[in-house]
N, C-alpha and C. Protein backbone atom coordinates (compact mmCIF):
# COMPACT_ATOMS: atom_id res chain seq x y z
N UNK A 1 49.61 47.13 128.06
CA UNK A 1 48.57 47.96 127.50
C UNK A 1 48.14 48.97 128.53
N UNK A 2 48.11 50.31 128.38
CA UNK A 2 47.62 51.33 129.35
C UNK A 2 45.57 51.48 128.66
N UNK A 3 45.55 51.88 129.72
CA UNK A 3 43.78 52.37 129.12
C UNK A 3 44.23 53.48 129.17
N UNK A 4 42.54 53.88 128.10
CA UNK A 4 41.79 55.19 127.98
C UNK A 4 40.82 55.71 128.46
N UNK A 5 40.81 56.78 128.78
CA UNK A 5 39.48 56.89 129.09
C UNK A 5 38.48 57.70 127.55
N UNK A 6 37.55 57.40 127.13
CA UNK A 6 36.96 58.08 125.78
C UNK A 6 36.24 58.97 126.38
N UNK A 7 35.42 59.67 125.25
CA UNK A 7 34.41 60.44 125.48
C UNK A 7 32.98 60.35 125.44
N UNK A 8 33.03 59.03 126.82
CA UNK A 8 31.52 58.97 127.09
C UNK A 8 31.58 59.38 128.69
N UNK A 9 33.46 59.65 128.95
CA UNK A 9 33.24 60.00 130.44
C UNK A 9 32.39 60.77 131.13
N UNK A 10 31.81 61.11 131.77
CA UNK A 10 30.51 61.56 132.64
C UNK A 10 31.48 62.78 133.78
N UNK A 11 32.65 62.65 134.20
CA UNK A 11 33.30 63.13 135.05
C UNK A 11 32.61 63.21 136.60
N UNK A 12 32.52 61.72 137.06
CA UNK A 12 32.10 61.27 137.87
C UNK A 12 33.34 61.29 138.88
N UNK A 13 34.25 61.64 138.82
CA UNK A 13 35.31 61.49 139.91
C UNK A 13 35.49 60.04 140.81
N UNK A 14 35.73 58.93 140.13
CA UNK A 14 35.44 57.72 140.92
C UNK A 14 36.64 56.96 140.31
N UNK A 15 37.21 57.35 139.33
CA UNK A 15 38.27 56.87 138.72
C UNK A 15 39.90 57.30 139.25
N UNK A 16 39.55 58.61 139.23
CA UNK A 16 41.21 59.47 139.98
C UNK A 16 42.09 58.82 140.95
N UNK A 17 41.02 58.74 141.92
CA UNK A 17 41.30 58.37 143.35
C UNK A 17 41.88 56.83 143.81
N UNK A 18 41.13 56.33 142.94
CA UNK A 18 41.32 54.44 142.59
C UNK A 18 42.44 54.52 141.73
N UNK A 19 43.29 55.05 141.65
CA UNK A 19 44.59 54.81 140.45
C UNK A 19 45.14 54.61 141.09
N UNK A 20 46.35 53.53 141.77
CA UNK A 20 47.35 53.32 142.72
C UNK A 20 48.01 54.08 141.93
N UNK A 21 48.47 54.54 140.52
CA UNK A 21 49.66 54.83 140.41
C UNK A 21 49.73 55.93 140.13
N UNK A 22 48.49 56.76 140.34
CA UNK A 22 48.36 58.27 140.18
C UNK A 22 48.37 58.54 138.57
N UNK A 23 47.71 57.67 137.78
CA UNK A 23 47.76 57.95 136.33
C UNK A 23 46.65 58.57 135.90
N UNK A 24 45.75 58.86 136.20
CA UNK A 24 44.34 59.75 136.04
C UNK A 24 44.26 60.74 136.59
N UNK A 25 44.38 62.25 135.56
CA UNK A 25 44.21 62.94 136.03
C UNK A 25 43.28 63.82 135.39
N UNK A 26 42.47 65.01 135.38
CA UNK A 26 41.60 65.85 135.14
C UNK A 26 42.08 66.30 133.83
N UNK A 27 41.84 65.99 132.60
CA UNK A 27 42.35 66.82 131.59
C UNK A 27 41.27 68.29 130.86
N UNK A 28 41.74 68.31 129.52
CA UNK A 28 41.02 70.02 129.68
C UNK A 28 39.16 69.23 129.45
N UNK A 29 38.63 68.69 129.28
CA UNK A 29 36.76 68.54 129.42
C UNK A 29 36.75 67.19 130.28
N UNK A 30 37.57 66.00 129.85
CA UNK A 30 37.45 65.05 130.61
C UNK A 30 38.90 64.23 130.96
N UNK A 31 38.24 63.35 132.14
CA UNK A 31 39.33 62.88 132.81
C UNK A 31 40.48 62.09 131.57
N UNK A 32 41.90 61.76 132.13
CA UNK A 32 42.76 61.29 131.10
C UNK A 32 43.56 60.49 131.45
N UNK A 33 44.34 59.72 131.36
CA UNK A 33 45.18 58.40 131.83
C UNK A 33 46.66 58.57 130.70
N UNK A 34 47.86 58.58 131.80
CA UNK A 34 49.07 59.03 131.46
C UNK A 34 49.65 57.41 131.33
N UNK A 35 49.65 57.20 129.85
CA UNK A 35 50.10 55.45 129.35
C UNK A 35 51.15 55.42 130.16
N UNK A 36 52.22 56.56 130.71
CA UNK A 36 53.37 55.81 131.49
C UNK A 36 53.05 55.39 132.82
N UNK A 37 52.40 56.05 133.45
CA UNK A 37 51.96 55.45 134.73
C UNK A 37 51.47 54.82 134.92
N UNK A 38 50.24 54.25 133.53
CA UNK A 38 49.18 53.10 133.65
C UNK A 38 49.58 51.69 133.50
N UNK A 39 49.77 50.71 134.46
CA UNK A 39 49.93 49.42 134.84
C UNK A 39 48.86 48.55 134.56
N UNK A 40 47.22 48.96 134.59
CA UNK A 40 46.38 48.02 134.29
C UNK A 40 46.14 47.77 135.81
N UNK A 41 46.64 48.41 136.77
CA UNK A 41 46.63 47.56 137.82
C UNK A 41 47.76 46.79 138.43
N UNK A 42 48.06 46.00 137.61
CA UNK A 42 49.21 44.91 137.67
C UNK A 42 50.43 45.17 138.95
N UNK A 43 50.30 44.57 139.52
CA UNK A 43 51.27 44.97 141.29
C UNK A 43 50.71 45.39 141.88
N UNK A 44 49.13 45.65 141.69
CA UNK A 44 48.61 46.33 142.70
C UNK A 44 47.17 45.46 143.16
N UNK A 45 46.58 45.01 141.70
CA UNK A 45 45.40 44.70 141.80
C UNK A 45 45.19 43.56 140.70
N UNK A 46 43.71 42.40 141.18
CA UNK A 46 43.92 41.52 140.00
C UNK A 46 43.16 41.94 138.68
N UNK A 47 42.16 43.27 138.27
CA UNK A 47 41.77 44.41 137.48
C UNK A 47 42.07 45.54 137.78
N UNK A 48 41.81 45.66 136.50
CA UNK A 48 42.54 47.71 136.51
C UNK A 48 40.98 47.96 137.37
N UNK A 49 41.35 48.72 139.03
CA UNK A 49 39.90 49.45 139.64
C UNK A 49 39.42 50.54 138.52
N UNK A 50 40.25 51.24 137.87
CA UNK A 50 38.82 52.40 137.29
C UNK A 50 38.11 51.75 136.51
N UNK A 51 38.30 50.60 135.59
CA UNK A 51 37.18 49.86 134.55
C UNK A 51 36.10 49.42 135.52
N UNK A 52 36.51 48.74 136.70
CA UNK A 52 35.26 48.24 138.08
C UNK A 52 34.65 49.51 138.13
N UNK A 53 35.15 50.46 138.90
CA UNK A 53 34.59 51.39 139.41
C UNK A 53 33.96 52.51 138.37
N UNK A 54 34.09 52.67 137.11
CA UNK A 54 33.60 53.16 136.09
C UNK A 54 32.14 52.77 136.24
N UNK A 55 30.76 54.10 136.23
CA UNK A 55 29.46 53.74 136.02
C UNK A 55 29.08 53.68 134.39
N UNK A 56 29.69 53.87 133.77
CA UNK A 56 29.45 54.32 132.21
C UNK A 56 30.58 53.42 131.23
N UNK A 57 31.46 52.30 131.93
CA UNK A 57 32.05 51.83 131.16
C UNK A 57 33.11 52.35 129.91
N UNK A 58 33.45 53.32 130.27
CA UNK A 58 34.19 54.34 129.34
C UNK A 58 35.42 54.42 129.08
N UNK A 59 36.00 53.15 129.26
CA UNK A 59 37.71 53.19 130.04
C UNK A 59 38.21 51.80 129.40
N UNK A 60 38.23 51.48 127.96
CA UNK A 60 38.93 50.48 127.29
C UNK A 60 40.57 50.56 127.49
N UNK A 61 41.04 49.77 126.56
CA UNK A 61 42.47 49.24 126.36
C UNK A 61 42.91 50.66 125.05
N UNK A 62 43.98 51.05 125.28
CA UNK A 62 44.68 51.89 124.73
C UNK A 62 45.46 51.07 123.66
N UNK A 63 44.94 51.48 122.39
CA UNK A 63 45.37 50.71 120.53
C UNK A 63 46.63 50.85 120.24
N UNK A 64 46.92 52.61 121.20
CA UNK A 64 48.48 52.91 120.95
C UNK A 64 49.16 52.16 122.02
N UNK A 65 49.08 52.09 123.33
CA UNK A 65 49.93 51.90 124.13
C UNK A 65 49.56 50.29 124.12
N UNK A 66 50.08 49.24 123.49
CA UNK A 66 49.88 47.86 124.18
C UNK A 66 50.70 47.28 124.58
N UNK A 67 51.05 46.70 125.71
CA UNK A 67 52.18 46.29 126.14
C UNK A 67 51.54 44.40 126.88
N UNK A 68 52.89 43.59 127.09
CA UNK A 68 52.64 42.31 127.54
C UNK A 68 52.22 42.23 128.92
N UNK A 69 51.68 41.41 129.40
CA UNK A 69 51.65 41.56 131.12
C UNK A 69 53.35 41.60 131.69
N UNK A 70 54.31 41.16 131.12
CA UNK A 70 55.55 41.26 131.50
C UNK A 70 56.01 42.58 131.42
N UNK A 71 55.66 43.56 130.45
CA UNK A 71 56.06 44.79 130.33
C UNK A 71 55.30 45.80 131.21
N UNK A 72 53.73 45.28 131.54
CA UNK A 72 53.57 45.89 132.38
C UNK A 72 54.10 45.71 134.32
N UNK A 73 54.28 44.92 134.12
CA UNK A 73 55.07 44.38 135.52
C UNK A 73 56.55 44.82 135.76
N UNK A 74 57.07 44.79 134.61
CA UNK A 74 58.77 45.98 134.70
C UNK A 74 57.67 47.26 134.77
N UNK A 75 57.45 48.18 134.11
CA UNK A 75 56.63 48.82 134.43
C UNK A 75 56.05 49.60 135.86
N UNK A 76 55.74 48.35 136.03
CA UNK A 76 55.13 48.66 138.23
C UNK A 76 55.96 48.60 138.95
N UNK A 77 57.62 47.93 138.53
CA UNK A 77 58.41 48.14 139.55
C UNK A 77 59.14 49.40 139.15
N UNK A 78 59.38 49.77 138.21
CA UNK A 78 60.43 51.30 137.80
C UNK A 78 59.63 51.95 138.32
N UNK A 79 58.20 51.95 138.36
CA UNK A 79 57.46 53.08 139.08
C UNK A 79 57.54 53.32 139.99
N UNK A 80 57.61 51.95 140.88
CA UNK A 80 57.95 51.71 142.52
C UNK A 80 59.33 52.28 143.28
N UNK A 81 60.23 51.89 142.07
CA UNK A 81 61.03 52.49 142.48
C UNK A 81 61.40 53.70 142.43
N UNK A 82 60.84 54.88 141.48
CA UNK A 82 60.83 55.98 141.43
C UNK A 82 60.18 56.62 142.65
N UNK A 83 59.09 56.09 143.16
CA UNK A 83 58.09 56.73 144.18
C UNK A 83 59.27 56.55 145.80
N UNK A 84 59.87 55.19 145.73
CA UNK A 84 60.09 55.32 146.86
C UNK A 84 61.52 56.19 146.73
N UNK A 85 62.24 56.66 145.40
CA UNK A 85 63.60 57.51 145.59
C UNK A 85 62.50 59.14 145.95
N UNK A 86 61.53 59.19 145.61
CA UNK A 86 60.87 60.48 145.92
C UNK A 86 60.64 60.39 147.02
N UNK A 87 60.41 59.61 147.82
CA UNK A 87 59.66 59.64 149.54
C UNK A 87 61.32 59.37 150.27
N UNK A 88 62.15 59.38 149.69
CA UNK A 88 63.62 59.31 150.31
C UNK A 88 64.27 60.40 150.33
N UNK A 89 63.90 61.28 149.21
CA UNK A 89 64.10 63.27 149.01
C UNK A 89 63.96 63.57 150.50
């Protein structure tokens, strides 16, 4: 399952930065979360940090994107491994 962020975001900038996987980024009024990059966390952390670090709670489970904790865990490694063929460029 990737999250969302809705539209009670505040654009507090506290979410971006806390994404290990670089899945939050600035969209056109409020911030946005790219379902392929979003892990939940999972390989990185034992909660997704932007739901913690969220002051406004604005950052549920995505209805479209739901996936198993197993799918998100293939998931965190294709990512892993993409990042480290980029830092090998």
């Amino acid at each position: 399952m990737a999250l969302m962020i809705t539209d009670d975001c505040i654009n507090c900038d506290v979410c971006e930065p806390a994404c290990p996987n670089g899945a939050i980024s600035m969209g056109e009024l409020i911030y946005q979360i790219d379902p392929d990059k979003c892990t939940e966390c999972v390989g990185h952390f034992d909660e997704p940090q932007c739901q913690q670090l969220c002051p406004v709670a604005c950052i549920p489970i995505d209805p479209q994107h739901q996936e198993t904790p197993s799918q998100l865990q293939a998931k965190f490694i294709r990512l892993q491994a993409v990042s480290e063929r980029v830092q090998e460029s």
